[in-house]
PDB file of N, CA and C in Angstrom:
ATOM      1  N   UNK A   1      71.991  63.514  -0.180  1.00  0.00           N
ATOM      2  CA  UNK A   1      72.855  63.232   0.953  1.00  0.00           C
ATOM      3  C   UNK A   1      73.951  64.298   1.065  1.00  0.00           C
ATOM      4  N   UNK A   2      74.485  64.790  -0.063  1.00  0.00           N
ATOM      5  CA  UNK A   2      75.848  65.903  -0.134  1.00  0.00           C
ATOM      6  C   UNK A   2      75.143  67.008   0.700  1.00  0.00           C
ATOM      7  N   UNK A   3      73.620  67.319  -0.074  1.00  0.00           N
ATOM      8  CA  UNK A   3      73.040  68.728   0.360  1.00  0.00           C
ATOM      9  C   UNK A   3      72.935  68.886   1.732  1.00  0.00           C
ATOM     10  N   UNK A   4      72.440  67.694   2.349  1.00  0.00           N
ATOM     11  CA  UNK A   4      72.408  68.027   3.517  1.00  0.00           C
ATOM     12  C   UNK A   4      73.596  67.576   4.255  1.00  0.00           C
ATOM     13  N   UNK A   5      74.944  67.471   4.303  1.00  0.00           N
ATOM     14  CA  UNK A   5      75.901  67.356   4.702  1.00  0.00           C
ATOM     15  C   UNK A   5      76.830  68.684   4.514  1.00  0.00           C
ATOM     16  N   UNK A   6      76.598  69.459   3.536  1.00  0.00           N
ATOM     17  CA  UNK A   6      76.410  70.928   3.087  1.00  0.00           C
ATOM     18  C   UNK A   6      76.505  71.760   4.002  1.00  0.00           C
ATOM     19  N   UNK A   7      74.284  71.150   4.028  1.00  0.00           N
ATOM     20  CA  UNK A   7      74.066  72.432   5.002  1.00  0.00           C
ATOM     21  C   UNK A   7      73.989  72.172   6.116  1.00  0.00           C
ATOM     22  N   UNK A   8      74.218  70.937   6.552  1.00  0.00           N
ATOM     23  CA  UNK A   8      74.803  71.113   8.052  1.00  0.00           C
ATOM     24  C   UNK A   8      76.021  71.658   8.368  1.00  0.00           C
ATOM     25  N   UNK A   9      76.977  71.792   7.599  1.00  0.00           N
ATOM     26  CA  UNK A   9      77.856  71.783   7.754  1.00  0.00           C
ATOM     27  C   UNK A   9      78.415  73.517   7.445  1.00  0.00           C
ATOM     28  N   UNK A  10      77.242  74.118   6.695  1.00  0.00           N
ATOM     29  CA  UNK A  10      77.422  75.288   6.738  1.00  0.00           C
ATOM     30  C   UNK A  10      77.002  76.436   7.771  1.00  0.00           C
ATOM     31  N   UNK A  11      75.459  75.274   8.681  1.00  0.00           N
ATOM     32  CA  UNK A  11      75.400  75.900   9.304  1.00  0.00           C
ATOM     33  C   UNK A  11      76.002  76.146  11.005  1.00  0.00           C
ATOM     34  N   UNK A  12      76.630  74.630  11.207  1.00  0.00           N
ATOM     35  CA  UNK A  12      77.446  74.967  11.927  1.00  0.00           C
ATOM     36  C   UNK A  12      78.885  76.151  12.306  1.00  0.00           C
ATOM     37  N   UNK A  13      79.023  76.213  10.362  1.00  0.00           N
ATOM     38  CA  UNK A  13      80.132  77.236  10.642  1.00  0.00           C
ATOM     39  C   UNK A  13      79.547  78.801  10.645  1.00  0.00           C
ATOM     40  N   UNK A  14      78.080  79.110  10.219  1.00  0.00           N
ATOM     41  CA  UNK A  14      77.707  80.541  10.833  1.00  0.00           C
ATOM     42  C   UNK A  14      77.394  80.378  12.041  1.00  0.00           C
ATOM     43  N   UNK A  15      76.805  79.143  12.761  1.00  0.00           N
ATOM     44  CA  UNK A  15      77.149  79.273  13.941  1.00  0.00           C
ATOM     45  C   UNK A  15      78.418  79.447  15.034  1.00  0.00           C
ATOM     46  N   UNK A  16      79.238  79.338  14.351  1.00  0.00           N
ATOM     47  CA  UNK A  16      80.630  79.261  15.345  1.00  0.00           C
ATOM     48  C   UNK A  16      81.140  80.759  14.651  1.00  0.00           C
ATOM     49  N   UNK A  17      80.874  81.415  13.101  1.00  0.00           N
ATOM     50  CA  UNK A  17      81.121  82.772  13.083  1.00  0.00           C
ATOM     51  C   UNK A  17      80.385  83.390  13.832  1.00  0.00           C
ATOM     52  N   UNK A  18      79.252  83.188  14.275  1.00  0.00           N
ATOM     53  CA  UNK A  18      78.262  84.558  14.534  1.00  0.00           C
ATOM     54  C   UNK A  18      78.651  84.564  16.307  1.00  0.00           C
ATOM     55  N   UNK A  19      79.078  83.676  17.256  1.00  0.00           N
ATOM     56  CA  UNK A  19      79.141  83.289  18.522  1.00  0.00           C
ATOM     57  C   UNK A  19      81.076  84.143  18.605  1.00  0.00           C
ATOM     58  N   UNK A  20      81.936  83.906  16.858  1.00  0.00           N
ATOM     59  CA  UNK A  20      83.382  85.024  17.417  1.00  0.00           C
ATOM     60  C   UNK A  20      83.428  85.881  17.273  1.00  0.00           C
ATOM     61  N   UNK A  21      82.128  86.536  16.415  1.00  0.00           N
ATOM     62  CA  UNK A  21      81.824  87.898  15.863  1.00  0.00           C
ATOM     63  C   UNK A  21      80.978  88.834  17.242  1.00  0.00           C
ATOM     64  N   UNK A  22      80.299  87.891  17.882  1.00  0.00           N
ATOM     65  CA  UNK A  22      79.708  88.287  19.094  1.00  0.00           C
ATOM     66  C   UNK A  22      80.844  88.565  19.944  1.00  0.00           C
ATOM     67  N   UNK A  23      81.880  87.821  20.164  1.00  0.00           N
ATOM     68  CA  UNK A  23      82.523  87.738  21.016  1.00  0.00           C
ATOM     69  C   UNK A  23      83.750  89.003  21.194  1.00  0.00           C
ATOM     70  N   UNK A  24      84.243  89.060  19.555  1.00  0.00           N
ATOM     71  CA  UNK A  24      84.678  90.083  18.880  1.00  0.00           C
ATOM     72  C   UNK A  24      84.116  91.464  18.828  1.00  0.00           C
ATOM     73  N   UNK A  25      82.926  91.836  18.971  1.00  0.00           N
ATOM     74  CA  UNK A  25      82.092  92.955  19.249  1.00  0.00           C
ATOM     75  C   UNK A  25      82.574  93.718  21.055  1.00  0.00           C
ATOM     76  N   UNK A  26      81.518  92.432  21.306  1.00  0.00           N
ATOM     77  CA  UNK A  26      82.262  92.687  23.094  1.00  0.00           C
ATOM     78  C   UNK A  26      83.265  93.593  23.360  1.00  0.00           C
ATOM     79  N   UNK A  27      84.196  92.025  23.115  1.00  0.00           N
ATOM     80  CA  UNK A  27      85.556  92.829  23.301  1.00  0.00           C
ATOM     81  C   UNK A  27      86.390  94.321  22.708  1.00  0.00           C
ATOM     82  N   UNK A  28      85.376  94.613  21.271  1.00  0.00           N
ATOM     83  CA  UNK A  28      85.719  95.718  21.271  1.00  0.00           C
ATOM     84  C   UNK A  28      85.063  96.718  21.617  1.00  0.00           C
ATOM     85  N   UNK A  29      83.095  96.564  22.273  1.00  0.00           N
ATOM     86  CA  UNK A  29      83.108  98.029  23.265  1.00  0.00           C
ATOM     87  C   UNK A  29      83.911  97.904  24.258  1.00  0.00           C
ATOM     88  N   UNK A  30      84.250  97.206  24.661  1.00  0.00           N
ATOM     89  CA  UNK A  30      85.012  96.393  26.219  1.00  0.00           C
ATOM     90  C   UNK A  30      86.235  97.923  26.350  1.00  0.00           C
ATOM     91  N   UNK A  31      86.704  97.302  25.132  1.00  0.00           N
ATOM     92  CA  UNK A  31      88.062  97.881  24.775  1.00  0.00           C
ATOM     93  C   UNK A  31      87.829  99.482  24.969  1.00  0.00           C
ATOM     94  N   UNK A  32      87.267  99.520  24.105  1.00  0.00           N
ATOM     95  CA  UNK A  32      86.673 101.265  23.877  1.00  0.00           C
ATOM     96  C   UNK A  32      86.327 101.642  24.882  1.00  0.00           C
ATOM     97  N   UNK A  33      85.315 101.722  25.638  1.00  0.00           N
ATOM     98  CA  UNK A  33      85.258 102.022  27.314  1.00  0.00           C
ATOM     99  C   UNK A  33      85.874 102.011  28.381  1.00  0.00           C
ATOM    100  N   UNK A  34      86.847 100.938  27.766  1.00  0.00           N
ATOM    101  CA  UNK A  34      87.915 101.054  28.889  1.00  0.00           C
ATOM    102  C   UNK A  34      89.209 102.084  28.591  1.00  0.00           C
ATOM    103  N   UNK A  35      89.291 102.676  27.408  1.00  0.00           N
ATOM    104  CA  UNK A  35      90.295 103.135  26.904  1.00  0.00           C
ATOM    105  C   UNK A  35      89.845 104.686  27.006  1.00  0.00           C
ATOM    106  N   UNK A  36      88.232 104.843  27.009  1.00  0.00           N
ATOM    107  CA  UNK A  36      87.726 106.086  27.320  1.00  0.00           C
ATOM    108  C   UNK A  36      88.091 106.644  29.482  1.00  0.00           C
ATOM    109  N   UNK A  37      87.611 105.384  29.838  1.00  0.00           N
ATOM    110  CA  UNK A  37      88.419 105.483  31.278  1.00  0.00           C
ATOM    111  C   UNK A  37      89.912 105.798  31.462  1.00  0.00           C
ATOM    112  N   UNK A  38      89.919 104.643  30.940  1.00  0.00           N
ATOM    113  CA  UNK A  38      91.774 105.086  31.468  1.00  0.00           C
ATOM    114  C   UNK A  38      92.323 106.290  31.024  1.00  0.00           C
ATOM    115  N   UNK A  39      92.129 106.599  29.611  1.00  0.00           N
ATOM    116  CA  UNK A  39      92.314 108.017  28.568  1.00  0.00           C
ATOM    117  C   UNK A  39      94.276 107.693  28.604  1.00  0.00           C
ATOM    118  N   UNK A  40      94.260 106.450  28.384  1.00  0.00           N
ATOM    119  CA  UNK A  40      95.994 106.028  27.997  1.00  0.00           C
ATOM    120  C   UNK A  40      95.819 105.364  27.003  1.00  0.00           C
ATOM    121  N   UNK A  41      94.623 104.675  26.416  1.00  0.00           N
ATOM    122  CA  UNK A  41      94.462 104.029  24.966  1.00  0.00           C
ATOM    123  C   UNK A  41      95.194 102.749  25.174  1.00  0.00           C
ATOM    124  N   UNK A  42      95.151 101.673  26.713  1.00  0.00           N
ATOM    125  CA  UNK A  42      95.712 100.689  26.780  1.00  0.00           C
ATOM    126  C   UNK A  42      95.558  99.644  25.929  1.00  0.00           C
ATOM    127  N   UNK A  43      94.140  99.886  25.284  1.00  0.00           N
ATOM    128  CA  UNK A  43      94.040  98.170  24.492  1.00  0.00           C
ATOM    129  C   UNK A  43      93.698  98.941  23.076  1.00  0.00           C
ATOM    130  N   UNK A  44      94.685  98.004  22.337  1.00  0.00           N
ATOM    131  CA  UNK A  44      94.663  98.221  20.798  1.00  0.00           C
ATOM    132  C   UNK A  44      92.893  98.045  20.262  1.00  0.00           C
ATOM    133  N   UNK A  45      92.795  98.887  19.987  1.00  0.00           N
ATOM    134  CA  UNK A  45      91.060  99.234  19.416  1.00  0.00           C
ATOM    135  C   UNK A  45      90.854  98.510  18.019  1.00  0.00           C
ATOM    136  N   UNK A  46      92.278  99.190  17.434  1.00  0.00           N
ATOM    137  CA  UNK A  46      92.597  98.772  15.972  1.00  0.00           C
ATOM    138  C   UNK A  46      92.618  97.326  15.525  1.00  0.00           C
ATOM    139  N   UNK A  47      93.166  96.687  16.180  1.00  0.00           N
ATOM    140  CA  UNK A  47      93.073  95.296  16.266  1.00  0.00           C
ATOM    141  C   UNK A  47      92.823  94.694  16.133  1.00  0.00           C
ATOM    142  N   UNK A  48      91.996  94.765  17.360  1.00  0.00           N
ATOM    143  CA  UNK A  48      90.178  94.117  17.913  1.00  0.00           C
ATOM    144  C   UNK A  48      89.004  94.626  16.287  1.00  0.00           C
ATOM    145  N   UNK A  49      89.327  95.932  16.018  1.00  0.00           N
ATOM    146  CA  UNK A  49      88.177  96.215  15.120  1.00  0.00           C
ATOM    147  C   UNK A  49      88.476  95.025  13.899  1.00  0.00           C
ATOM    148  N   UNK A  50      89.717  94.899  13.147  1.00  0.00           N
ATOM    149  CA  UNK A  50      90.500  94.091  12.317  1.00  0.00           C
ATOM    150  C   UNK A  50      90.005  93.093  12.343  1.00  0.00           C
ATOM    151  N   UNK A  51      90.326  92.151  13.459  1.00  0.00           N
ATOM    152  CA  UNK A  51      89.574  90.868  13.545  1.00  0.00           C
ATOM    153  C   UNK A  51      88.184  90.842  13.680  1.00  0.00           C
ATOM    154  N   UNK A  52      87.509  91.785  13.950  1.00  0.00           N
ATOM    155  CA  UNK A  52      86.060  91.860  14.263  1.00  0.00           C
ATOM    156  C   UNK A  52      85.181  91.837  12.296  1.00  0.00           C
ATOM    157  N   UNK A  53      85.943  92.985  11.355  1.00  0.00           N
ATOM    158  CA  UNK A  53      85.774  92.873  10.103  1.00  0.00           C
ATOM    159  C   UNK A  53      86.487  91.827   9.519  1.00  0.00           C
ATOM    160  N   UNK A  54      87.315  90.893   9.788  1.00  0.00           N
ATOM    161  CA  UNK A  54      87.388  89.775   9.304  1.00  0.00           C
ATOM    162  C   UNK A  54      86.900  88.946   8.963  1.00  0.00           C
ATOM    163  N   UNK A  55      86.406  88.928  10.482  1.00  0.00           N
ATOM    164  CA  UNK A  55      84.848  87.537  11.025  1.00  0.00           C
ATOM    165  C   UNK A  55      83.324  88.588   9.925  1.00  0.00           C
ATOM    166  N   UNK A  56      83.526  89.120   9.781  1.00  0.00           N
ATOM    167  CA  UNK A  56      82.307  89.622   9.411  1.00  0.00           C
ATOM    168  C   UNK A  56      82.652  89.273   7.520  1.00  0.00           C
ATOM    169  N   UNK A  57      83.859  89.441   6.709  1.00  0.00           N
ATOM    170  CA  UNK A  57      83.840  89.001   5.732  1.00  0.00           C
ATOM    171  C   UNK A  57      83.814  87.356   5.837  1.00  0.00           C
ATOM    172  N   UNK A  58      84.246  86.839   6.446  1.00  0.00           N
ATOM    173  CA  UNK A  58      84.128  85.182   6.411  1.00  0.00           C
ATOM    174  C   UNK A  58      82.852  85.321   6.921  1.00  0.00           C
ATOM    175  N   UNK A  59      81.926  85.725   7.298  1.00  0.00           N
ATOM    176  CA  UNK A  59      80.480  85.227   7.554  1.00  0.00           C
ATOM    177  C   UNK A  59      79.784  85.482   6.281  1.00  0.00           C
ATOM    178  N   UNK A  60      80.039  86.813   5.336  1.00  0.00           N
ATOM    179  CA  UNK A  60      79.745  87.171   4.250  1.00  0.00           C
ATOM    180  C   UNK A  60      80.060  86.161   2.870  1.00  0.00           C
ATOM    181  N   UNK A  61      81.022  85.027   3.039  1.00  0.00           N
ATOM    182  CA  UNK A  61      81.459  84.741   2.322  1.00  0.00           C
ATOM    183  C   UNK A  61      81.119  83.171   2.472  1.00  0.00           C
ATOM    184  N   UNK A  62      80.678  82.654   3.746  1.00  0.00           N
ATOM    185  CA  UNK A  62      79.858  81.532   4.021  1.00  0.00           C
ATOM    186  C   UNK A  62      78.282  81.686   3.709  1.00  0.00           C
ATOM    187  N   UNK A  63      77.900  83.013   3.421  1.00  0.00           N
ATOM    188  CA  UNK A  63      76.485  82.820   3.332  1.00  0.00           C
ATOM    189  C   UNK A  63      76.277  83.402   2.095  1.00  0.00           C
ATOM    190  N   UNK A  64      77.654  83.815   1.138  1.00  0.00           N
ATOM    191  CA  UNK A  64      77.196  83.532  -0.134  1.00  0.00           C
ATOM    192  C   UNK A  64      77.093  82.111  -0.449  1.00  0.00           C
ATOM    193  N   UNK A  65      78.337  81.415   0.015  1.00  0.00           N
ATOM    194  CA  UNK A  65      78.184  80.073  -0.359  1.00  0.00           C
ATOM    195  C   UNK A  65      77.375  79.182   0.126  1.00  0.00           C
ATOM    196  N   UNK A  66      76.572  79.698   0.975  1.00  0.00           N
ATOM    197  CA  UNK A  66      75.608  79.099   1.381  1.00  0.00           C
ATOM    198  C   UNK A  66      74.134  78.803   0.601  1.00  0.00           C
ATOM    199  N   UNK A  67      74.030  80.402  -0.046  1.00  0.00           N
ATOM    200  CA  UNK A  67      73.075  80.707  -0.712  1.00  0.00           C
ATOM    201  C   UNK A  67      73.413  80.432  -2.427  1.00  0.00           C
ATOM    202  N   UNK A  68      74.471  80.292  -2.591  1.00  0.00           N
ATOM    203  CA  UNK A  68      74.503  79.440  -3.929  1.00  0.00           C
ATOM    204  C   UNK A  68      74.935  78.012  -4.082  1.00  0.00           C
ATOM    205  N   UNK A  69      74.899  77.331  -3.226  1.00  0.00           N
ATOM    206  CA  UNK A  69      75.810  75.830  -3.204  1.00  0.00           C
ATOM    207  C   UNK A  69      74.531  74.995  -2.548  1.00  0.00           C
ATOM    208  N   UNK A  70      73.378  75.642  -1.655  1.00  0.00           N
ATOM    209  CA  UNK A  70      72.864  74.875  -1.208  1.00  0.00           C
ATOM    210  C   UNK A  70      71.495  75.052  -1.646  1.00  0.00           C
TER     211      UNK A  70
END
């Protein structure tokens, strides 16, 4: 009963990482293309990349624990 309360529960949360990591991507070609247009560097690139490798260690770190807990 735990296991599968687990892994539902784990896989809901790579689902909700992989859908801000998507989202996080986007927004940073978004960014980048638009910053290649304008050529004023309006949207922080740096940022966006920051939170983008964030989401990517918390996905790394749910699917270790995924792969050893479940």
């Amino acid at each position: 009963m735990i296991n599968k309360i687990l892994e539902r529960g784990f896989i809901a949360l790579a689902a909700y990482s992989y859908i801000f990591a998507l989202i996080s991507l986007i927004l940073f070609v978004v960014a980048v293309v638009a910053n290649a247009f304008i050529k004023n560097g309006k949207f922080d690139v740096v940022e966006i990349r920051k939170l983008l490798f964030n989401n990517m260690i918390f996905m790394l770190v749910f699917a270790l624990l995924d792969y050893f807990l479940v």
